[in-house]
N, C-alpha and C. Protein backbone atom coordinates (compact mmCIF):
# COMPACT_ATOMS: atom_id res chain seq x y z
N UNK A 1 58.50 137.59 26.91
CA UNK A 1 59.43 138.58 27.46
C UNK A 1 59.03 138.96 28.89
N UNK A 2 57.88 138.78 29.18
CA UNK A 2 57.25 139.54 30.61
C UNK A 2 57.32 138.59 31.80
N UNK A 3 57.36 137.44 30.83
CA UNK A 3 57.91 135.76 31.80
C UNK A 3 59.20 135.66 32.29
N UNK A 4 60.20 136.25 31.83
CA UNK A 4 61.48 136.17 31.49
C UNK A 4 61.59 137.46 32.89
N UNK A 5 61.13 138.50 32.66
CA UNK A 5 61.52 139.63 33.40
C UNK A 5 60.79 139.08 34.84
N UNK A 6 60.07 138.60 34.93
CA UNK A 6 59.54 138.56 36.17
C UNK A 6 60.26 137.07 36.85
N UNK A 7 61.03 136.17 36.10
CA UNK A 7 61.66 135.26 36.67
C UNK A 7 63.07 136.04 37.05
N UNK A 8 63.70 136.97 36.60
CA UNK A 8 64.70 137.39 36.82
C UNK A 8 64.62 138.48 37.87
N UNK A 9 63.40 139.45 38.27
CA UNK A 9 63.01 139.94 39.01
C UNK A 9 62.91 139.10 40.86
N UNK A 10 62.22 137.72 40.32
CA UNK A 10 62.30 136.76 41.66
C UNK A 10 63.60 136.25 41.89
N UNK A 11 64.34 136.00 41.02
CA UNK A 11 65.40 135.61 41.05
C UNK A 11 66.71 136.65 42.22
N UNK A 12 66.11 137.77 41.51
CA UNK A 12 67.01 138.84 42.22
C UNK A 12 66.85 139.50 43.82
N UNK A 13 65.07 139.32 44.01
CA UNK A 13 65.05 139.27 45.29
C UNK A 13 65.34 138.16 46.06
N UNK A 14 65.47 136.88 45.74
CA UNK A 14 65.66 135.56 46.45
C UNK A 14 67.18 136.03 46.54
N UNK A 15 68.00 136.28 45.88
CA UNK A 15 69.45 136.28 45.95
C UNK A 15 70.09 137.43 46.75
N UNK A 16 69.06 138.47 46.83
CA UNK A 16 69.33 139.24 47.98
C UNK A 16 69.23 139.09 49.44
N UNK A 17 67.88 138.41 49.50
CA UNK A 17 67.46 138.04 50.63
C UNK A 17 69.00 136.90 50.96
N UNK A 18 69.63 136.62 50.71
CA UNK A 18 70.34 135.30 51.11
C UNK A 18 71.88 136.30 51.32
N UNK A 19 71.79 137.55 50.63
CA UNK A 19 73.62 138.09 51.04
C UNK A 19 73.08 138.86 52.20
N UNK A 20 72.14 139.31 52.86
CA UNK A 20 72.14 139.99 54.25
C UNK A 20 72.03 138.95 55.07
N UNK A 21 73.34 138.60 55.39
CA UNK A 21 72.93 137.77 56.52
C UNK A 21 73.66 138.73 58.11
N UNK A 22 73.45 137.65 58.97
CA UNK A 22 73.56 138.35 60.52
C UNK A 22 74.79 138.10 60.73
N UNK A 23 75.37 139.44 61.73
CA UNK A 23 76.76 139.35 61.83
C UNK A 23 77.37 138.70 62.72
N UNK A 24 78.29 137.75 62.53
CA UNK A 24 79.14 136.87 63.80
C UNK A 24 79.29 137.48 65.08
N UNK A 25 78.90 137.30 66.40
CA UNK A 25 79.02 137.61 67.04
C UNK A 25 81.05 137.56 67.63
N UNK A 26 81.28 138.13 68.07
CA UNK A 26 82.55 138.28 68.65
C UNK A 26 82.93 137.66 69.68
N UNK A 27 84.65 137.21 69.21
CA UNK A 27 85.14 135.59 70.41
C UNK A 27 85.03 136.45 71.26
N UNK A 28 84.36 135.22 72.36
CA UNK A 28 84.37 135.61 74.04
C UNK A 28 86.10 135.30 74.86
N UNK A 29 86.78 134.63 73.99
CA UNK A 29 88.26 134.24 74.65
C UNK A 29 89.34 135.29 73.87
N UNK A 30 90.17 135.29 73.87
CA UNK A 30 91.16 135.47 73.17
C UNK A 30 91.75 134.22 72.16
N UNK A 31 92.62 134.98 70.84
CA UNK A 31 93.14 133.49 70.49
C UNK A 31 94.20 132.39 70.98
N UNK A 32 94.52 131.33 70.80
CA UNK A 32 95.21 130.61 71.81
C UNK A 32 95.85 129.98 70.73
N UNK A 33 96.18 130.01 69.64
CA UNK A 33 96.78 129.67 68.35
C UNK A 33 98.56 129.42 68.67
N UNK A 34 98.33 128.44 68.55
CA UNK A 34 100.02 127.88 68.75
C UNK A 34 99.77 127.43 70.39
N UNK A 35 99.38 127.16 70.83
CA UNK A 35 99.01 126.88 72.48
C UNK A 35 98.37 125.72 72.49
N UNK A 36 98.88 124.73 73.52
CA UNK A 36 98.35 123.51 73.61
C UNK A 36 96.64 123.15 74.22
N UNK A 37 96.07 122.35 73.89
CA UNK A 37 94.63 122.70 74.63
C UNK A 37 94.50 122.01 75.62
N UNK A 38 93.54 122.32 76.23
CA UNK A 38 93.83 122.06 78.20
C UNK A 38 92.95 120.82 77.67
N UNK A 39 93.26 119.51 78.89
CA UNK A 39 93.11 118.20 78.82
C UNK A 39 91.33 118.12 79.02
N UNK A 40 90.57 117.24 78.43
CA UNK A 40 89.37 117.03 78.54
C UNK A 40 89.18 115.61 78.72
N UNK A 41 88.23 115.03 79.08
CA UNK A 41 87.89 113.62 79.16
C UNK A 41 86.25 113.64 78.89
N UNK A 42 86.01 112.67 77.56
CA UNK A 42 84.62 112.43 77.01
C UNK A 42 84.28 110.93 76.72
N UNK A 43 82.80 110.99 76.83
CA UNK A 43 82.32 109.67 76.19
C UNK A 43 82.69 109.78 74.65
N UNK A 44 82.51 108.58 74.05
CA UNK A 44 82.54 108.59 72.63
C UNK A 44 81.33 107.62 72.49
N UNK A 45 80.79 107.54 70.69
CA UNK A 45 79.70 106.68 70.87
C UNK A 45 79.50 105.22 71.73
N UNK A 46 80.24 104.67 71.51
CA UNK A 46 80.33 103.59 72.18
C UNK A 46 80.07 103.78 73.90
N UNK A 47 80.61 104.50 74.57
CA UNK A 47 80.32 105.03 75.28
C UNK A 47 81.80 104.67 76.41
N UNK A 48 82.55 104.87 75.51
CA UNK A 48 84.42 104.79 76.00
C UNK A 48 84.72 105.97 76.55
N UNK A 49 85.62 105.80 77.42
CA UNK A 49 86.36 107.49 78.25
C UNK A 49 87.28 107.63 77.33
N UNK A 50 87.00 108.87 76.31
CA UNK A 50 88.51 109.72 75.83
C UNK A 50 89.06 110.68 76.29
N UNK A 51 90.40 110.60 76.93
CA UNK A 51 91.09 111.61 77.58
C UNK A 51 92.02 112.79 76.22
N UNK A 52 91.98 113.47 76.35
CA UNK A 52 93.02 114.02 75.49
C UNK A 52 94.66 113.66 76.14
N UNK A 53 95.04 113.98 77.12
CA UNK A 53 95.91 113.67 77.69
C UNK A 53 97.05 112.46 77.19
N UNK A 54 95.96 111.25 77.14
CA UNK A 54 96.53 110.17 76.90
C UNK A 54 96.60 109.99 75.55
N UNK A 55 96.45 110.82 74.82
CA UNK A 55 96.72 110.71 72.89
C UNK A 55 98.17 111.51 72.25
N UNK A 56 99.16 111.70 73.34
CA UNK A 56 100.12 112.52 73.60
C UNK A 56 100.99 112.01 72.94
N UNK A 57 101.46 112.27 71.85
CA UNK A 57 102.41 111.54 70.91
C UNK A 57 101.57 111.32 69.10
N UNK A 58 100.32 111.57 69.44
CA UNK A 58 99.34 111.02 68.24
C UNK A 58 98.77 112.05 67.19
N UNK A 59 98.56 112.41 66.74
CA UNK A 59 97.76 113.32 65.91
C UNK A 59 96.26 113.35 66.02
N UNK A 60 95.60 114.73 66.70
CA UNK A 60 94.73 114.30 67.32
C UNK A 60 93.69 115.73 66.79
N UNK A 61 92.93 115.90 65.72
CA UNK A 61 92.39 117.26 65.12
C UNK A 61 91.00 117.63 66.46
N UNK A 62 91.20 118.26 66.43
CA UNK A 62 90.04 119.21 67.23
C UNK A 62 89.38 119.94 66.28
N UNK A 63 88.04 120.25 66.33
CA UNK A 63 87.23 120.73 65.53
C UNK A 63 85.79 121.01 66.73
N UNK A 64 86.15 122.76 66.26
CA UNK A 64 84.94 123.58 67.25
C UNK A 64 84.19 123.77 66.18
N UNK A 65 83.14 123.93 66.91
CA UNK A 65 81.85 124.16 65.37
C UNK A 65 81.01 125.46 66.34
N UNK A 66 80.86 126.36 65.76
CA UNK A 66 80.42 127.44 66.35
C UNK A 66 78.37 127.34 66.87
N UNK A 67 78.42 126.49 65.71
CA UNK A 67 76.79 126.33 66.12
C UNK A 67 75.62 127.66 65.90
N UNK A 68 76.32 128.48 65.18
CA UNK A 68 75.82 130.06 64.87
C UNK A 68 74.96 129.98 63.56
N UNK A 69 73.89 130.34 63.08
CA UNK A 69 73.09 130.08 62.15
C UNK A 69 71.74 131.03 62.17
């Protein structure tokens, strides 16, 4: 029984420790939702020029990753 309470005891501080987490810092832009995104030009692995520009007609997902952790 004293095995039992003290696994559920660790249990409960590990699971706390993990819901306080740190708060998102706040967008520096405004949202731009429904608004087209301004044209960029990148390497890709290969090491090809991708324009956004020229994918104009295509289905093309953008994906920001905040990098916050």
């Amino acid at each position: 029984m004293r095995f039992i309470s003290s696994v559920l005891l660790a249990v409960l501080l590990v699971g706390s420790s993990f819901s306080q987490s740190k708060p998102y810092p706040q967008p520096q832009t405004s949202s731009a939702t429904g608004q087209p995104a301004p044209d960029f030009n990148l390497k890709d692995a290969n090491g090809n020029s991708f324009t956004l520009s020229q994918q104009h007609g295509s289905w093309v997902l953008l994906y920001f990753y905040r990098g916050y952790w």
